[in-house]
N, C-alpha and C. Protein backbone atom coordinates (compact mmCIF):
# COMPACT_ATOMS: atom_id res chain seq x y z
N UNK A 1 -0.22 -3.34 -3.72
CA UNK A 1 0.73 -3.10 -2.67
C UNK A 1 1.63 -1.92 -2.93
N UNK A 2 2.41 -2.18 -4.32
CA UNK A 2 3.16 -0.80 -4.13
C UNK A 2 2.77 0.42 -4.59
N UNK A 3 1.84 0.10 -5.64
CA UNK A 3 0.87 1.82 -5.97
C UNK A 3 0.69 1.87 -4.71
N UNK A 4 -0.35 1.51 -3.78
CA UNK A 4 -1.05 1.80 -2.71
C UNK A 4 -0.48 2.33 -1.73
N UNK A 5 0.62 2.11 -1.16
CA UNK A 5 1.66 2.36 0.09
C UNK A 5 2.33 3.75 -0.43
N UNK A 6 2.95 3.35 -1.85
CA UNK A 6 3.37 4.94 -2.80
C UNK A 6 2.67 5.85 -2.26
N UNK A 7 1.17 5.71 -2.43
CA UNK A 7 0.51 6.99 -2.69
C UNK A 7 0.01 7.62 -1.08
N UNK A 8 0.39 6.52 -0.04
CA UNK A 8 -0.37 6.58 1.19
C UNK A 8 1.24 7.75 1.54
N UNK A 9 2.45 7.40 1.30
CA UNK A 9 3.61 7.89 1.30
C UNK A 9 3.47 9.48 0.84
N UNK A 10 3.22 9.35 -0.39
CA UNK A 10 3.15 10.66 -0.51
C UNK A 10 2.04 11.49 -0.06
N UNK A 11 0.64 10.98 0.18
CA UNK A 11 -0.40 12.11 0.65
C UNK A 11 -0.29 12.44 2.66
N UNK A 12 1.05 11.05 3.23
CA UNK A 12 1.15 11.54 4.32
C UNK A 12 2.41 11.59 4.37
N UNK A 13 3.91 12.51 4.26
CA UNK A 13 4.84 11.90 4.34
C UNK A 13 5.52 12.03 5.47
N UNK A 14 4.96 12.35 6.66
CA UNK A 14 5.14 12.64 8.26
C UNK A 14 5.04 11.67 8.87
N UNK A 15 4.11 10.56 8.08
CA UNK A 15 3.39 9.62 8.72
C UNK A 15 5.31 8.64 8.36
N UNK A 16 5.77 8.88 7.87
CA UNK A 16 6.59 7.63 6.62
C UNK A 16 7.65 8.37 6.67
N UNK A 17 8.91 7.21 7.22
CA UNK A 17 9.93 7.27 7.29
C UNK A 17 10.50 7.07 6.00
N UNK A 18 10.41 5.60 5.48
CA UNK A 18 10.99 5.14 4.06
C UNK A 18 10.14 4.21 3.58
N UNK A 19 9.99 3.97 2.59
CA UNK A 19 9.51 3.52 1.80
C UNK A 19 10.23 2.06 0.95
N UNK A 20 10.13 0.92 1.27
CA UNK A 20 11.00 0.09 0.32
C UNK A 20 10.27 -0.89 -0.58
N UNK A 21 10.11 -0.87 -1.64
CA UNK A 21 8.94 -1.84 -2.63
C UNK A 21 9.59 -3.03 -2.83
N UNK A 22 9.36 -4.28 -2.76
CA UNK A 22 9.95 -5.71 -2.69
C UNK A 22 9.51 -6.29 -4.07
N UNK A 23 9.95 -6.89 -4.88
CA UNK A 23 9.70 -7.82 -5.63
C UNK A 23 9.53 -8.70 -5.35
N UNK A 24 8.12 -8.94 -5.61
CA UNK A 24 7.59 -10.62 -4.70
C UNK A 24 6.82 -11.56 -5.38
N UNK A 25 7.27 -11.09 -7.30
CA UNK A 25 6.88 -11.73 -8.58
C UNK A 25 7.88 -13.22 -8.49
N UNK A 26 8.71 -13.53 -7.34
CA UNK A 26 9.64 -14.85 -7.89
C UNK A 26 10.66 -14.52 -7.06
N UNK A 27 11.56 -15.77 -7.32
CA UNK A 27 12.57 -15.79 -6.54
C UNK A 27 13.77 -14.38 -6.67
N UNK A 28 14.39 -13.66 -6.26
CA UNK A 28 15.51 -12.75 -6.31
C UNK A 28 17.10 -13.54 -6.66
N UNK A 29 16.98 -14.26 -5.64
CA UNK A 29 17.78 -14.83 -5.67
C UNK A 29 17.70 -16.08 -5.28
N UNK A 30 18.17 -17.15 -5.92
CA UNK A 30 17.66 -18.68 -6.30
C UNK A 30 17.70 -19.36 -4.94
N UNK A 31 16.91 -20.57 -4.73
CA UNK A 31 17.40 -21.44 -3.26
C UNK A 31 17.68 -20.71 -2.12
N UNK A 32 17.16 -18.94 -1.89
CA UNK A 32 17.24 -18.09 -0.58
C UNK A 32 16.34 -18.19 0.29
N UNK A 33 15.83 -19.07 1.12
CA UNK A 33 14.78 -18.76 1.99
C UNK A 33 15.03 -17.94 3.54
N UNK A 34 14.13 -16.73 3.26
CA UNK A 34 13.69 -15.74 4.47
C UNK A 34 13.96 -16.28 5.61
N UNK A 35 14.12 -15.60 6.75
CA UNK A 35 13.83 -15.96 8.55
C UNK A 35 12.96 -15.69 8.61
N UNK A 36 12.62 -16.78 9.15
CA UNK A 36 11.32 -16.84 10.31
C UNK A 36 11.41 -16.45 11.58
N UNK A 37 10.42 -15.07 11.92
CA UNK A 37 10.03 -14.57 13.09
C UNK A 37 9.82 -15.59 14.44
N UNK A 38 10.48 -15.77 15.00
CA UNK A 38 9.86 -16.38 16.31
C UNK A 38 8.56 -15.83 17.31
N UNK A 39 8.24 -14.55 17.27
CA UNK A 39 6.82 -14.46 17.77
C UNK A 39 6.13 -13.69 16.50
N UNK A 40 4.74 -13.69 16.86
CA UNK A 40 3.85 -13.37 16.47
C UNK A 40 3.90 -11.59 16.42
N UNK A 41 3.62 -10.80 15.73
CA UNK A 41 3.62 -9.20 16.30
C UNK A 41 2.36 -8.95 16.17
N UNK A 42 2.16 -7.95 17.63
CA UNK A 42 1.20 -7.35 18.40
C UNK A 42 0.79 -6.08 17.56
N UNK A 43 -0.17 -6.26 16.88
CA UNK A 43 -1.11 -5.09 17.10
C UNK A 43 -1.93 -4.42 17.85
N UNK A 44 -1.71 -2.94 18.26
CA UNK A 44 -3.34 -2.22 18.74
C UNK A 44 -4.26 -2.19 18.20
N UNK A 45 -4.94 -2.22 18.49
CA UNK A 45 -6.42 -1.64 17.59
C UNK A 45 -6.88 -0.62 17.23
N UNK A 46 -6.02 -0.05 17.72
CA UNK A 46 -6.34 1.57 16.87
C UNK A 46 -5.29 1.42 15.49
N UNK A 47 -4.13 0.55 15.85
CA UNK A 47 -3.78 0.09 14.37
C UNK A 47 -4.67 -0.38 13.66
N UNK A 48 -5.09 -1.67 14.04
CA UNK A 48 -5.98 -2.25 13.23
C UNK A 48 -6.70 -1.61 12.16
N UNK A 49 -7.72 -0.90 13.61
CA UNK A 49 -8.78 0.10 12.74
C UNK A 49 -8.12 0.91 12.05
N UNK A 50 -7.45 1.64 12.32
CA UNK A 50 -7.04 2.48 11.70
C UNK A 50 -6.39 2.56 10.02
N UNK A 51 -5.80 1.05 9.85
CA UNK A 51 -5.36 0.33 8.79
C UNK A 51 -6.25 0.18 7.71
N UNK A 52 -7.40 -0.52 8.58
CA UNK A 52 -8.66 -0.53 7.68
C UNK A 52 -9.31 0.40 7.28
N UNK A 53 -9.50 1.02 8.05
CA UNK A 53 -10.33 2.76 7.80
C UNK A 53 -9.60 3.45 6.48
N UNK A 54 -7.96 3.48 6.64
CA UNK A 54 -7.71 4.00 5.37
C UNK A 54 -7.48 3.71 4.35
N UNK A 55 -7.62 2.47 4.40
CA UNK A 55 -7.64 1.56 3.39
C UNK A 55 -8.85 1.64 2.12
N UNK A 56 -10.20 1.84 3.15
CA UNK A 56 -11.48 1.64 2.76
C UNK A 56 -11.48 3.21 1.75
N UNK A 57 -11.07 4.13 2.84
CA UNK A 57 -10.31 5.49 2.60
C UNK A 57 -10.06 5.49 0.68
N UNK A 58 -8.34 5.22 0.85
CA UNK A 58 -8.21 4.89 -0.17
C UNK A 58 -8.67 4.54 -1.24
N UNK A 59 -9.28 3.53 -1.24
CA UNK A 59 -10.18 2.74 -2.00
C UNK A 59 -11.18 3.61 -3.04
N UNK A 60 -11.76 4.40 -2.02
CA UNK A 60 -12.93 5.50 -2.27
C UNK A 60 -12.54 6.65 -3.32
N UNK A 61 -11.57 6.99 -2.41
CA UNK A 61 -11.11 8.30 -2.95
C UNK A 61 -9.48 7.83 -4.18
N UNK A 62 -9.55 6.79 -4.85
CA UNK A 62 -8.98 6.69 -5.39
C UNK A 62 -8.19 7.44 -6.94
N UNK A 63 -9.75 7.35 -7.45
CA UNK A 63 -9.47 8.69 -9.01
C UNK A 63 -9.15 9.82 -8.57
N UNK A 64 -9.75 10.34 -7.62
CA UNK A 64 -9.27 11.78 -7.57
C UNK A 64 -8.07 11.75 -6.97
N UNK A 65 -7.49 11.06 -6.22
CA UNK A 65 -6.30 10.92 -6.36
C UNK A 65 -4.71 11.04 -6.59
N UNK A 66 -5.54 10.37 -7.58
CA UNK A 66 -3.75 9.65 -8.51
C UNK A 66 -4.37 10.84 -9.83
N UNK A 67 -5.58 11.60 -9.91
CA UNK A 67 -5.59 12.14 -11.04
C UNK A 67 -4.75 13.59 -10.14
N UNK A 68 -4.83 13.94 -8.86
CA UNK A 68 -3.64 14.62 -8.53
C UNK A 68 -2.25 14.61 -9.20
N UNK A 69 -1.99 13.39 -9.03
CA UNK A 69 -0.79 12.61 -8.88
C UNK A 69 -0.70 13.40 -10.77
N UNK A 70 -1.10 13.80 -11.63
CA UNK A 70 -1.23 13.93 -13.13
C UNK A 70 -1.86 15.34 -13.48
N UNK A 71 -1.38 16.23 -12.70
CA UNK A 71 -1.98 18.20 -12.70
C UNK A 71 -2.49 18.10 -14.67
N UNK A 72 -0.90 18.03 -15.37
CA UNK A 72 -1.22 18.78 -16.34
C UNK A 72 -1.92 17.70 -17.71
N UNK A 73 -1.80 16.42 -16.74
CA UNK A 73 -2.17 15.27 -18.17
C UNK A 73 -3.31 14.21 -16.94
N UNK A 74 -4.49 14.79 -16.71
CA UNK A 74 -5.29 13.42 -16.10
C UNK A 74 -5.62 12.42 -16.87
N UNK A 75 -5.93 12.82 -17.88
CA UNK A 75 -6.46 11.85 -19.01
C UNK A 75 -5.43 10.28 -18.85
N UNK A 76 -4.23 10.72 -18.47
CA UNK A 76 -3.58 9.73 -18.27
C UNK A 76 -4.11 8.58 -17.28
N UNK A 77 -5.04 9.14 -15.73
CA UNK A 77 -5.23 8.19 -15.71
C UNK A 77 -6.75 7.60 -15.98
N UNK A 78 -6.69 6.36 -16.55
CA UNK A 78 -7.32 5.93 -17.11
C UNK A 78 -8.05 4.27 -16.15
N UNK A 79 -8.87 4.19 -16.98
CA UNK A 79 -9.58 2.81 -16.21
C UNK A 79 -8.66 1.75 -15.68
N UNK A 80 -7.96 1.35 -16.58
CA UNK A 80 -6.98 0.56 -16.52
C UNK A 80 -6.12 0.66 -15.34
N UNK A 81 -6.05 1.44 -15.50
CA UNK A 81 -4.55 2.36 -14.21
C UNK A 81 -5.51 2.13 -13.14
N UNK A 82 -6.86 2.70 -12.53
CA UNK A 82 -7.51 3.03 -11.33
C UNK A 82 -7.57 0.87 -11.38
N UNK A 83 -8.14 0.72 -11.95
CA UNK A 83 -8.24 -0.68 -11.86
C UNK A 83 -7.20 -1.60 -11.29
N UNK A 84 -6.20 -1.45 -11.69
CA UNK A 84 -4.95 -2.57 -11.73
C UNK A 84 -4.60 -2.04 -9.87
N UNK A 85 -5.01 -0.86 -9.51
CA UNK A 85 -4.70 0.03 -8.36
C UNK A 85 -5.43 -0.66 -7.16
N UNK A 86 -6.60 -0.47 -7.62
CA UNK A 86 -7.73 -1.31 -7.04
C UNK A 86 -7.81 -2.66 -6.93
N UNK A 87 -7.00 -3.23 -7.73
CA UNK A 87 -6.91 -4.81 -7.65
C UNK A 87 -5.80 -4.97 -6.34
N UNK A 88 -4.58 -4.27 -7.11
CA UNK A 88 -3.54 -4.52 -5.83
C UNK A 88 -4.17 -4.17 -4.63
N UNK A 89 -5.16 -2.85 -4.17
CA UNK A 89 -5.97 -3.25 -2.54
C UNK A 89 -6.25 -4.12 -2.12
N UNK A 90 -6.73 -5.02 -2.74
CA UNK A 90 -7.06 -6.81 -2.67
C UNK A 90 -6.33 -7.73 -1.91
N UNK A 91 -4.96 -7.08 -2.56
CA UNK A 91 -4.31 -8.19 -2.39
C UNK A 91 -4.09 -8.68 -0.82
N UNK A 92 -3.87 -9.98 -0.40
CA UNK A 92 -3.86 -10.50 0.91
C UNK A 92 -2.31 -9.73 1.82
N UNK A 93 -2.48 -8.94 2.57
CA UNK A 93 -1.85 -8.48 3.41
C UNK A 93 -1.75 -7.06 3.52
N UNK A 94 -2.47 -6.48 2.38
CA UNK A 94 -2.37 -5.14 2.03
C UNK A 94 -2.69 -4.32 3.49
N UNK A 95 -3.82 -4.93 4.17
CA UNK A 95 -4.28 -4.06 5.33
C UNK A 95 -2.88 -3.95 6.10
N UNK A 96 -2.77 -5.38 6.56
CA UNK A 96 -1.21 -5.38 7.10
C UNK A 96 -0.08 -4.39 6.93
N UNK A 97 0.06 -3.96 5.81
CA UNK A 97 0.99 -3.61 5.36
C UNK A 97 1.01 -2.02 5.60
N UNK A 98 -0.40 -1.75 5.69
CA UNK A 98 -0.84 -0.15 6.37
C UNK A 98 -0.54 0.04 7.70
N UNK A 99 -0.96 -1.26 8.29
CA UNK A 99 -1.11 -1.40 9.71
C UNK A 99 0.71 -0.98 10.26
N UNK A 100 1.44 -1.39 9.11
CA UNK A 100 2.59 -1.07 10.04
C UNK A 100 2.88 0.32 10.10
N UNK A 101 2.55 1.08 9.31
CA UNK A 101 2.15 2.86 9.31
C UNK A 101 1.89 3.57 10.81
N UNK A 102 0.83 3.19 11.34
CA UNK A 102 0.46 3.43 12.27
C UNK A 102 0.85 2.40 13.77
N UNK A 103 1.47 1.64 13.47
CA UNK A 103 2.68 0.93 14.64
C UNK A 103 4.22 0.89 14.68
């Protein structure tokens, strides 16, 4: 989630107003529970797709990348790094979370 959105941030930053990364390892603050949305939110489908497409995007073109992201030291990134990157794509809402990019 937050490598991923980071890097979508910086290779579009026209697309991206702000950027805010959540800690969502545990509670923040003890006994706080969130509001709940009363409706559902509407996507287009050109969101949709579009969410997915760069996602898949992403995904692909990942090493070359983030080895951008590292001009004078690529070596830095390493399996580990593309990996842990690639895992967070996984994660459940990630498309979502593109999708609001393009809505």
């Amino acid at each position: 989630g937050g490598y991923f959105i980071s890097i979508v941030g910086g290779l579009w930053p026209s697309l991206v107003k702000s950027l805010v990364l959540m800690n969502t390892a545990g509670e923040v603050i003890p006994r706080y529970s969130s509001l709940l949305f009363s409706k559902e939110r509407e996507i287009s489908g050109v969101a949709w797709l579009g969410s997915r497409a760069l996602l898949q995007y992403l995904r692909f073109s990942l090493g070359s990348l983030v080895k951008n992201c590292y001009p004078t030291r690529p070596e830095r990134v390493d399996d580990w790094l593309i990996n842990e990157m690639l895992r967070a794509s996984y994660d459940p809402g990630s498309a979502e979370l593109l999708e609001s990019v393009f809505s």
